[in-house]
N, C-alpha and C. Protein backbone atom coordinates (compact mmCIF):
# COMPACT_ATOMS: atom_id res chain seq x y z
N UNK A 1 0.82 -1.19 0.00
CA UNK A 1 0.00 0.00 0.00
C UNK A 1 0.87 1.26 0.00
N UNK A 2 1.86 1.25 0.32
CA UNK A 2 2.82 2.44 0.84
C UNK A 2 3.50 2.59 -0.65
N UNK A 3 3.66 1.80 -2.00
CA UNK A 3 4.00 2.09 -2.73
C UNK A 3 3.24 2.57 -3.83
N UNK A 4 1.90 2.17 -3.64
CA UNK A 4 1.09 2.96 -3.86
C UNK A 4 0.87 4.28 -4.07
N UNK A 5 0.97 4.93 -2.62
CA UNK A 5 0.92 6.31 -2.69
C UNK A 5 2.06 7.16 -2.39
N UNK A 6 3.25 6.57 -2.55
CA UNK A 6 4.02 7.09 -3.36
C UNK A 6 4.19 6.87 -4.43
N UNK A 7 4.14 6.56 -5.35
CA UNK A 7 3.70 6.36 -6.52
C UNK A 7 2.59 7.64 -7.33
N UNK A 8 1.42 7.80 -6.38
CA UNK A 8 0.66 9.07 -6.38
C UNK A 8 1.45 10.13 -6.21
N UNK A 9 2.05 10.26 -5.05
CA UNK A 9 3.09 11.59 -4.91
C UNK A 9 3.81 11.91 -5.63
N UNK A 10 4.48 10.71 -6.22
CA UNK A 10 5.23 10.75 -7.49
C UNK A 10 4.64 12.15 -8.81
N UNK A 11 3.50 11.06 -8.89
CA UNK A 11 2.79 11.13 -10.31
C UNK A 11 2.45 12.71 -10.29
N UNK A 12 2.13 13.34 -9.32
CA UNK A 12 1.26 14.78 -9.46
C UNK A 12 2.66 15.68 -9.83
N UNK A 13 3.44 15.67 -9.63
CA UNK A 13 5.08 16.80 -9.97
C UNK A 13 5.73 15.91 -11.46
N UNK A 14 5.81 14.76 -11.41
CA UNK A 14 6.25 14.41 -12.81
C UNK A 14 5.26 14.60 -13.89
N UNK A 15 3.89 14.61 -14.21
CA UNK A 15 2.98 15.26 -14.64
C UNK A 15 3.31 16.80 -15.06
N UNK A 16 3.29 17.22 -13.78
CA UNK A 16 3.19 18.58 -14.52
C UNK A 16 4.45 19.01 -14.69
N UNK A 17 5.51 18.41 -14.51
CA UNK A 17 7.38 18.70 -15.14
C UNK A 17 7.18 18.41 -16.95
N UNK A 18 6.33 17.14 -16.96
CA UNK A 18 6.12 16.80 -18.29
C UNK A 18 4.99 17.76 -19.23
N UNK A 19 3.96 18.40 -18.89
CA UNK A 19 3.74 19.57 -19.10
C UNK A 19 4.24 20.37 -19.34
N UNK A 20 5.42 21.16 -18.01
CA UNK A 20 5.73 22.44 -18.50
C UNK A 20 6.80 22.42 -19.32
N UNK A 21 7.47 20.90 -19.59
CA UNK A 21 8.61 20.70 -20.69
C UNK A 21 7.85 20.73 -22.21
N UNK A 22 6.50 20.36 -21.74
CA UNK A 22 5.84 20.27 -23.86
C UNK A 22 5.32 21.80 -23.65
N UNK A 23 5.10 22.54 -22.91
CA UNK A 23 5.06 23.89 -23.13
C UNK A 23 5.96 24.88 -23.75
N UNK A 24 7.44 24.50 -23.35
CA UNK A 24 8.76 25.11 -23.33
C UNK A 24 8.88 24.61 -24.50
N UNK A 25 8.79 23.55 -24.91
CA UNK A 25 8.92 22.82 -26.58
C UNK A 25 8.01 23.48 -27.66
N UNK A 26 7.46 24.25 -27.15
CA UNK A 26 5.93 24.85 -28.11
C UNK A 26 7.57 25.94 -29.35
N UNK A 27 6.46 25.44 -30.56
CA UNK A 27 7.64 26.40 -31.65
C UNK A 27 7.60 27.98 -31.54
N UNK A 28 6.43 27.90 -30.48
CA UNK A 28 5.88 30.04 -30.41
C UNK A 28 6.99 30.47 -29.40
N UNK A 29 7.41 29.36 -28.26
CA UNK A 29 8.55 30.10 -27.08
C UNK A 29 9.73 31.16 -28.06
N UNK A 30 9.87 32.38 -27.96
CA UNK A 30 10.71 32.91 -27.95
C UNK A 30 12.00 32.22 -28.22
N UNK A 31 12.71 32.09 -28.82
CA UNK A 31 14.58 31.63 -28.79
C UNK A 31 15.21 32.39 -28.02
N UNK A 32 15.24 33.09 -27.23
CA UNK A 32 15.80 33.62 -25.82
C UNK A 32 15.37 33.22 -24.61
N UNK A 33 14.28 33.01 -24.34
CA UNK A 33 13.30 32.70 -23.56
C UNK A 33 13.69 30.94 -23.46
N UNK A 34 13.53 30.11 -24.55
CA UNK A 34 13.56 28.38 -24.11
C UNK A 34 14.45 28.61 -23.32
N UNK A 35 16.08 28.59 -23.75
CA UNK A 35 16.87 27.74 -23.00
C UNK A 35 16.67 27.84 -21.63
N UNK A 36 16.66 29.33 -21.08
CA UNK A 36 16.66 29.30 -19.72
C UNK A 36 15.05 28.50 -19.14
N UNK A 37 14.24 28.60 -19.69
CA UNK A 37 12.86 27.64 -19.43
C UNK A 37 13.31 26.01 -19.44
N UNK A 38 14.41 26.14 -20.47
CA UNK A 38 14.31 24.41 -20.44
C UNK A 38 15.31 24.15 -19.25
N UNK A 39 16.17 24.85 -18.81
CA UNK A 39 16.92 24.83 -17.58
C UNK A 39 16.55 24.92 -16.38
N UNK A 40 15.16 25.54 -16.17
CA UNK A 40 14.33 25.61 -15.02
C UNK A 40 13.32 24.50 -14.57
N UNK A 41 12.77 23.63 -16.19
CA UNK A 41 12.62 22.42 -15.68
C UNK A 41 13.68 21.22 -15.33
N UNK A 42 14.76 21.75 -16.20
CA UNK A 42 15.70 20.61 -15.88
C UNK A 42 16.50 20.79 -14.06
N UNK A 43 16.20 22.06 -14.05
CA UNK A 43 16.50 21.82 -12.19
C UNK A 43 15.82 21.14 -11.34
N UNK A 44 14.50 21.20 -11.85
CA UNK A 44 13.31 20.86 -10.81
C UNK A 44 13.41 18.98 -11.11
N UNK A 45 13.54 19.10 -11.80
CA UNK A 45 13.69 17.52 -12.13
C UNK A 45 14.38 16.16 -10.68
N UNK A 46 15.63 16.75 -10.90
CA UNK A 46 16.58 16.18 -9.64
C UNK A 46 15.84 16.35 -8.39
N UNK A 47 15.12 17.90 -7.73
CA UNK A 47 14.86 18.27 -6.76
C UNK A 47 13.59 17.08 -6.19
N UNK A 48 13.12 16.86 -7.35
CA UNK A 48 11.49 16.34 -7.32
C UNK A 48 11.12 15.18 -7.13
N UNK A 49 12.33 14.29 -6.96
CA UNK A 49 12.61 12.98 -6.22
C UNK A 49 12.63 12.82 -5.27
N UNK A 50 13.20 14.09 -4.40
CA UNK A 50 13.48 14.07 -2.76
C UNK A 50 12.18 15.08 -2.07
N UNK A 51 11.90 15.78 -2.95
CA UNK A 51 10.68 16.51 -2.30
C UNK A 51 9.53 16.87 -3.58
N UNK A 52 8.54 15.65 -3.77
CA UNK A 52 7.74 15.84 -4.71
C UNK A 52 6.48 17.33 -4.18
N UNK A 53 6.36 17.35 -3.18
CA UNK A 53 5.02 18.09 -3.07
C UNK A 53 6.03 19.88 -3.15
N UNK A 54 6.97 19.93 -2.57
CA UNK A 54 7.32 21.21 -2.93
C UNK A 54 7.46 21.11 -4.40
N UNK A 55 8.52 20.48 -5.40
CA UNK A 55 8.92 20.22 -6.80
C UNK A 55 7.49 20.44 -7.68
N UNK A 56 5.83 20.20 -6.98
CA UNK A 56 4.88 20.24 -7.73
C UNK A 56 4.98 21.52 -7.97
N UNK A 57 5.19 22.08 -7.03
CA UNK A 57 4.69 23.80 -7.49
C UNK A 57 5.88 24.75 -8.84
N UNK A 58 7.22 23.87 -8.86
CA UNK A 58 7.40 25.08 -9.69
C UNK A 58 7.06 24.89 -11.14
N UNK A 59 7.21 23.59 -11.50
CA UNK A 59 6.57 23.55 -13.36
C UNK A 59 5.10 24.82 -13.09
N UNK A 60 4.58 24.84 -12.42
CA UNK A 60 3.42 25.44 -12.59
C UNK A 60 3.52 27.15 -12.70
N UNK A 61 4.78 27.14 -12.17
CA UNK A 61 5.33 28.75 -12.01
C UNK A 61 5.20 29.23 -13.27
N UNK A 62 6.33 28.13 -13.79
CA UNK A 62 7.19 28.30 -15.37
C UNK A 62 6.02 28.49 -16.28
N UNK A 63 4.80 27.37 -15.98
CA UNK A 63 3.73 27.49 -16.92
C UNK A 63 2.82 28.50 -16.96
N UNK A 64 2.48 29.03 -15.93
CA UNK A 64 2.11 30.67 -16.35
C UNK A 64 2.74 31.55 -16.49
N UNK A 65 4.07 31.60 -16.17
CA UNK A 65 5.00 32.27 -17.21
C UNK A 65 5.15 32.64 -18.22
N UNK A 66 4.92 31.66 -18.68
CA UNK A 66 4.83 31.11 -20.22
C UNK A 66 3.73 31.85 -20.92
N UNK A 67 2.42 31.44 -20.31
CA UNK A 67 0.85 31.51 -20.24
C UNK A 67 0.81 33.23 -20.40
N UNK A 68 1.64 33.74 -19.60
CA UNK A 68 1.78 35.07 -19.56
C UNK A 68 2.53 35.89 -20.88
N UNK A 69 3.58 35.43 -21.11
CA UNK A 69 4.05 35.82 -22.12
C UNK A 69 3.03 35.15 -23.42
N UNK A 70 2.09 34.83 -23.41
CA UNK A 70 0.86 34.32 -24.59
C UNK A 70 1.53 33.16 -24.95
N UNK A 71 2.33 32.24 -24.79
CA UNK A 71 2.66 31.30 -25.70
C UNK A 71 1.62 29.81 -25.10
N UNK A 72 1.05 29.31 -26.02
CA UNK A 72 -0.38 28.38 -25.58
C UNK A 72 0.21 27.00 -25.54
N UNK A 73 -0.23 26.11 -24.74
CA UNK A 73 0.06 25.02 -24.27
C UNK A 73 0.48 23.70 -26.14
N UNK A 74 1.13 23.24 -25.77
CA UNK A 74 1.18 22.65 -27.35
C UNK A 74 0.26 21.55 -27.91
């Protein structure tokens, strides 16, 4: 049972890492703008193993970020 819901804990931050990486992949991101986006998920990545429920929140940062600068989900 315990692998279970980690497994859940897992799933809710790798979800939305995998999100805000097909966001950052969208062909509208700016070419100044990706790299450092694709570097901000690639930090959170490592972090999000050892602490999934904080790690949920930043893809979501990046993604209205994004959202903000108009570029639409892909």
């Amino acid at each position: 049972m315990e692998r279970d819901s980690q497994l859940e804990l897992h799933g809710v931050p790798a979800a939305r890492l995998k999100h805000a990486r097909t966001h950052v992949a969208n062909p509208e991101v700016p070419g100044g703008t990706r790299p450092e986006s694709s570097r901000r998920v690639l930090a959170v990545t490592a972090p999000a193993r050892r602490d999934p429920v904080g790690a949920a929140r930043c893809p979501d940062v990046l993604t209205a970020e994004l959202d903000d600068l108009g570029i639409p989900d892909r």
